[in-house]
C-alpha atoms as a PDB file:
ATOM      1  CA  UNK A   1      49.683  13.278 -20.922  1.00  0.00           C
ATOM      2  CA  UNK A   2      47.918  12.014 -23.736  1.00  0.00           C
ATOM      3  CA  UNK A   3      49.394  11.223 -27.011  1.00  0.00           C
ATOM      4  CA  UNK A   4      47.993  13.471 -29.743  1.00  0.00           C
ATOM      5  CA  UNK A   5      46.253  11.599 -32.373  1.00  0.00           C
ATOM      6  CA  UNK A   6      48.224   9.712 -35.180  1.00  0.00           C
ATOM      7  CA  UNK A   7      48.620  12.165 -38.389  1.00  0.00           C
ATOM      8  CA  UNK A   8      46.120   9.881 -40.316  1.00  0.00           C
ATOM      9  CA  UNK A   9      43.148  10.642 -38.116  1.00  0.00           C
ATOM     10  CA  UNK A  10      41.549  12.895 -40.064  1.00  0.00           C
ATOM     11  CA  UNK A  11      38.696  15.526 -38.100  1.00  0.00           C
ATOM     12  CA  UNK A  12      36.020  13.496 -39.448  1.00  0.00           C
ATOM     13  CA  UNK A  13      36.700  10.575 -37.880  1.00  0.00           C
ATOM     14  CA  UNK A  14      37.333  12.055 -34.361  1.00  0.00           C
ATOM     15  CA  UNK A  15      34.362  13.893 -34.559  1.00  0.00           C
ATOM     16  CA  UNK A  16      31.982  10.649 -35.307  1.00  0.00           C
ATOM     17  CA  UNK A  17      34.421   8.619 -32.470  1.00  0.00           C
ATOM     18  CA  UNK A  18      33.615  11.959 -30.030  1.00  0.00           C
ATOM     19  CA  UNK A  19      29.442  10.869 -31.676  1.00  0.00           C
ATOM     20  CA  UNK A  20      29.820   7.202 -30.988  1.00  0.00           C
ATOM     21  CA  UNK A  21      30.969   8.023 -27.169  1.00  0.00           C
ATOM     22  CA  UNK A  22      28.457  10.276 -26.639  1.00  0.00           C
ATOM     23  CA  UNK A  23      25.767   8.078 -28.224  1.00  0.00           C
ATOM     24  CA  UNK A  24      26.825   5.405 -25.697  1.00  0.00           C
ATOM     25  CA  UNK A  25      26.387   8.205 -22.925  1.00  0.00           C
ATOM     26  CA  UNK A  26      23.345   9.316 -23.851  1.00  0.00           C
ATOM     27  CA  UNK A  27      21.976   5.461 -23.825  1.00  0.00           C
ATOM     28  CA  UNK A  28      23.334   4.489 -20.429  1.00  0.00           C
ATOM     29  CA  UNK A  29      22.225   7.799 -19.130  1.00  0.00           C
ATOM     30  CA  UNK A  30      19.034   6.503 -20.489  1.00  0.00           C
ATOM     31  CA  UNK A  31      18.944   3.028 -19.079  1.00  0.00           C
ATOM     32  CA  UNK A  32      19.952   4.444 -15.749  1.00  0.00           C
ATOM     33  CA  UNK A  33      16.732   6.770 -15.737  1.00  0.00           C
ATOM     34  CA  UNK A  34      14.502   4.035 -16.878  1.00  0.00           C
ATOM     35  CA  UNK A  35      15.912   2.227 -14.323  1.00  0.00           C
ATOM     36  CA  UNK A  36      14.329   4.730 -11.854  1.00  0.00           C
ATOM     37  CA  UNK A  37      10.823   5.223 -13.207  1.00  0.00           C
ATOM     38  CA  UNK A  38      10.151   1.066 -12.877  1.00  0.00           C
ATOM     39  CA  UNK A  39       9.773   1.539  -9.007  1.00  0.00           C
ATOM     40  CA  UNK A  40       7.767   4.741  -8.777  1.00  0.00           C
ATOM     41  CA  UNK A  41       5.606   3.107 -12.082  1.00  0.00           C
ATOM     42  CA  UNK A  42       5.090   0.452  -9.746  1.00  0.00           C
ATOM     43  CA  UNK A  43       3.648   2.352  -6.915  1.00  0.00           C
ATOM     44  CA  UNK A  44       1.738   4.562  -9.032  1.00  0.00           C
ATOM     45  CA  UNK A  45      -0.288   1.301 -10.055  1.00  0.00           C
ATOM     46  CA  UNK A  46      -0.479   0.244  -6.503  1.00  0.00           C
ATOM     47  CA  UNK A  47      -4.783   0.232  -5.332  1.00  0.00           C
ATOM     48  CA  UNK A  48      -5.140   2.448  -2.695  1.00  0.00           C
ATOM     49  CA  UNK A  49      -5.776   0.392   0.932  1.00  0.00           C
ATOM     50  CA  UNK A  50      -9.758  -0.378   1.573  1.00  0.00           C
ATOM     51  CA  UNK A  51     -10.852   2.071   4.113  1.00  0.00           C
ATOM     52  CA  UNK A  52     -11.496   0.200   7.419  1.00  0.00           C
ATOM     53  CA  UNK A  53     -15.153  -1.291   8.032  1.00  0.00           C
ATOM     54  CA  UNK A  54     -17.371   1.081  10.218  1.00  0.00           C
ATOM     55  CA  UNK A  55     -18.111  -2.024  12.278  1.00  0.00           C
ATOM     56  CA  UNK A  56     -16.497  -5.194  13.286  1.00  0.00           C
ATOM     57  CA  UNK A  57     -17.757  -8.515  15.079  1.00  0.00           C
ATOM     58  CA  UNK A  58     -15.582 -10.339  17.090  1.00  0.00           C
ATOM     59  CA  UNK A  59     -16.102 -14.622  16.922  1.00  0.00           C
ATOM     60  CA  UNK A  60     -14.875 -16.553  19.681  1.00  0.00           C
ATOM     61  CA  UNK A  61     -12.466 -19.644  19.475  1.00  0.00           C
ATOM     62  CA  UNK A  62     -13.604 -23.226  18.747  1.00  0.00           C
ATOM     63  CA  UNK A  63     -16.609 -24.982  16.664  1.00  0.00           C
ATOM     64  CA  UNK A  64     -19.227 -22.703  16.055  1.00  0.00           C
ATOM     65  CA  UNK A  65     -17.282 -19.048  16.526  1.00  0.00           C
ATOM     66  CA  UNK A  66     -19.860 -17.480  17.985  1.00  0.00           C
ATOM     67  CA  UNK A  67     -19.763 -13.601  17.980  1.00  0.00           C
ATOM     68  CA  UNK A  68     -18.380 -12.734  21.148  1.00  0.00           C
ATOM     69  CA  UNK A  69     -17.695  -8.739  21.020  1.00  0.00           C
ATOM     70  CA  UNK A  70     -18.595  -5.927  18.722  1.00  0.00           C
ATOM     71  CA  UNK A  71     -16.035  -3.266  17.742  1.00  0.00           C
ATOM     72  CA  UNK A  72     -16.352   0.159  15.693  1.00  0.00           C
ATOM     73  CA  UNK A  73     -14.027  -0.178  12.765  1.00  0.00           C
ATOM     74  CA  UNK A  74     -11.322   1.969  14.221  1.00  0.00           C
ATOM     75  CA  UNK A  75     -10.705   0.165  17.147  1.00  0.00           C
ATOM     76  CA  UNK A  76      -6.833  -0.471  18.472  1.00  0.00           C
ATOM     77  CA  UNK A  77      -8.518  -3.939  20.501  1.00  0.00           C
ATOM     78  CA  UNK A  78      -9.266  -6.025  17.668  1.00  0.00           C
ATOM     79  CA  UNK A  79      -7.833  -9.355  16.976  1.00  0.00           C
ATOM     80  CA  UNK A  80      -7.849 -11.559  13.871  1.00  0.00           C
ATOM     81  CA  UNK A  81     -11.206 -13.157  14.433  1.00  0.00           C
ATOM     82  CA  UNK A  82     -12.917  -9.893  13.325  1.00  0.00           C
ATOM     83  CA  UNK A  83     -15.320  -9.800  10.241  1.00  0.00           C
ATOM     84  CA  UNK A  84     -16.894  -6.611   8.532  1.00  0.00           C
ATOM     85  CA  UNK A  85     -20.591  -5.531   9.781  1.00  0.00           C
ATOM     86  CA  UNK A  86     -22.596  -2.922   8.735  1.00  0.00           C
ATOM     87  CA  UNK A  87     -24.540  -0.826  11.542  1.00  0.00           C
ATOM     88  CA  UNK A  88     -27.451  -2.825  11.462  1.00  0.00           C
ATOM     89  CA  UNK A  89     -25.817  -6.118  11.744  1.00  0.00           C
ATOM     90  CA  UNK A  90     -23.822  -4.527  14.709  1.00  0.00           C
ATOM     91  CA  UNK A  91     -26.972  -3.170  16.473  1.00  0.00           C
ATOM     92  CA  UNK A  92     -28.655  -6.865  15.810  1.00  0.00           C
ATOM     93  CA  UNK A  93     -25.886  -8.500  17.790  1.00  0.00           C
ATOM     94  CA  UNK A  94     -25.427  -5.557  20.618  1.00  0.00           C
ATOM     95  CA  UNK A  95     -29.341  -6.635  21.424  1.00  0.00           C
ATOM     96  CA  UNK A  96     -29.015  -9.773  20.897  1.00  0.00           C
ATOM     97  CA  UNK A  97     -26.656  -9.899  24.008  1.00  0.00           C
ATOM     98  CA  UNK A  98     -23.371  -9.831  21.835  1.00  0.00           C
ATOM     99  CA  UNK A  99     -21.157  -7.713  24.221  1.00  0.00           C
ATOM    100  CA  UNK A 100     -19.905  -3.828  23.192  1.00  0.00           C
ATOM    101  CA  UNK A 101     -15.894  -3.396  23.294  1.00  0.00           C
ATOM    102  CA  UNK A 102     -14.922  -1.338  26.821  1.00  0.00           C
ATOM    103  CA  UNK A 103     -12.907   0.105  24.945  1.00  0.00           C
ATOM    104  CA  UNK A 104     -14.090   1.475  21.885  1.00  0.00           C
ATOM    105  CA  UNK A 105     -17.669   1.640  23.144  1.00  0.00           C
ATOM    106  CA  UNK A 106     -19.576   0.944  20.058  1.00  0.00           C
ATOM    107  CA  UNK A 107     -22.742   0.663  21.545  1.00  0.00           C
ATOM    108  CA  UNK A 108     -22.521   4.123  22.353  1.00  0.00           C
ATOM    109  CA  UNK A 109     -21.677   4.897  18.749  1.00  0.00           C
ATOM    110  CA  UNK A 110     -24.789   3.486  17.495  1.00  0.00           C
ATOM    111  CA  UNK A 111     -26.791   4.896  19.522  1.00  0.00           C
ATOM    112  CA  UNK A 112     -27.877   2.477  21.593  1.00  0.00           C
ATOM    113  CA  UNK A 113     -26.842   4.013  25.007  1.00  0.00           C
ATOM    114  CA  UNK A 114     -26.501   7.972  25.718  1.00  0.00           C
END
């Protein structure tokens, strides 16, 4: 048990020690929800991700890159040597003899074959 308080602790000063503890409560309490909002501030500031380009040309490997495939923008066979296009730059290279993905058949997209 806890030893009452000596006989020369007058009210006044346990009620501004009971002020002081909560004061240090209400401060870490404080910290601790500061400490919270940093990460979700953070995220909140974040730019959203670029939506993906309508169109992509493929380059090939070595001097030169030349464009080897076109892709549509949401294609799942696309590898790092892939640059932006709009639809006219990816109709230029389909007749041009740049080849259309099998697989995401862009050529089709365009327009280009029924």
């Amino acid at each position: 048990m806890s030893a009452p308080p000596p006989a020369s602790t007058s009210r006044l000063d346990l009620l501004r020690f009971l002020e002081r503890v909560q004061v240090q409560d209400l401060q870490r309490t404080r910290d601790r929800t500061a400490a919270e909002e940093h990460p979700i501030a953070a995220q909140g500031e974040r730019r959203p991700a670029a939506p993906p380009p309508e169109w992509l040309i493929e380059h090939g490997i070595g001097t030169g890159r030349l464009p080897a495939r076109v892709h549509t923008g949401q294609c799942w066979d696309t590898r790092t040597r892939c640059n932006p296009a709009t639809a006219d730059q990816a109709r230029r290279a389909l007749a041009e003899g740049v080849s259309a993905c099998p697989h995401c058949r862009p050529d089709t997209a365009l327009g280009l074959l029924d």
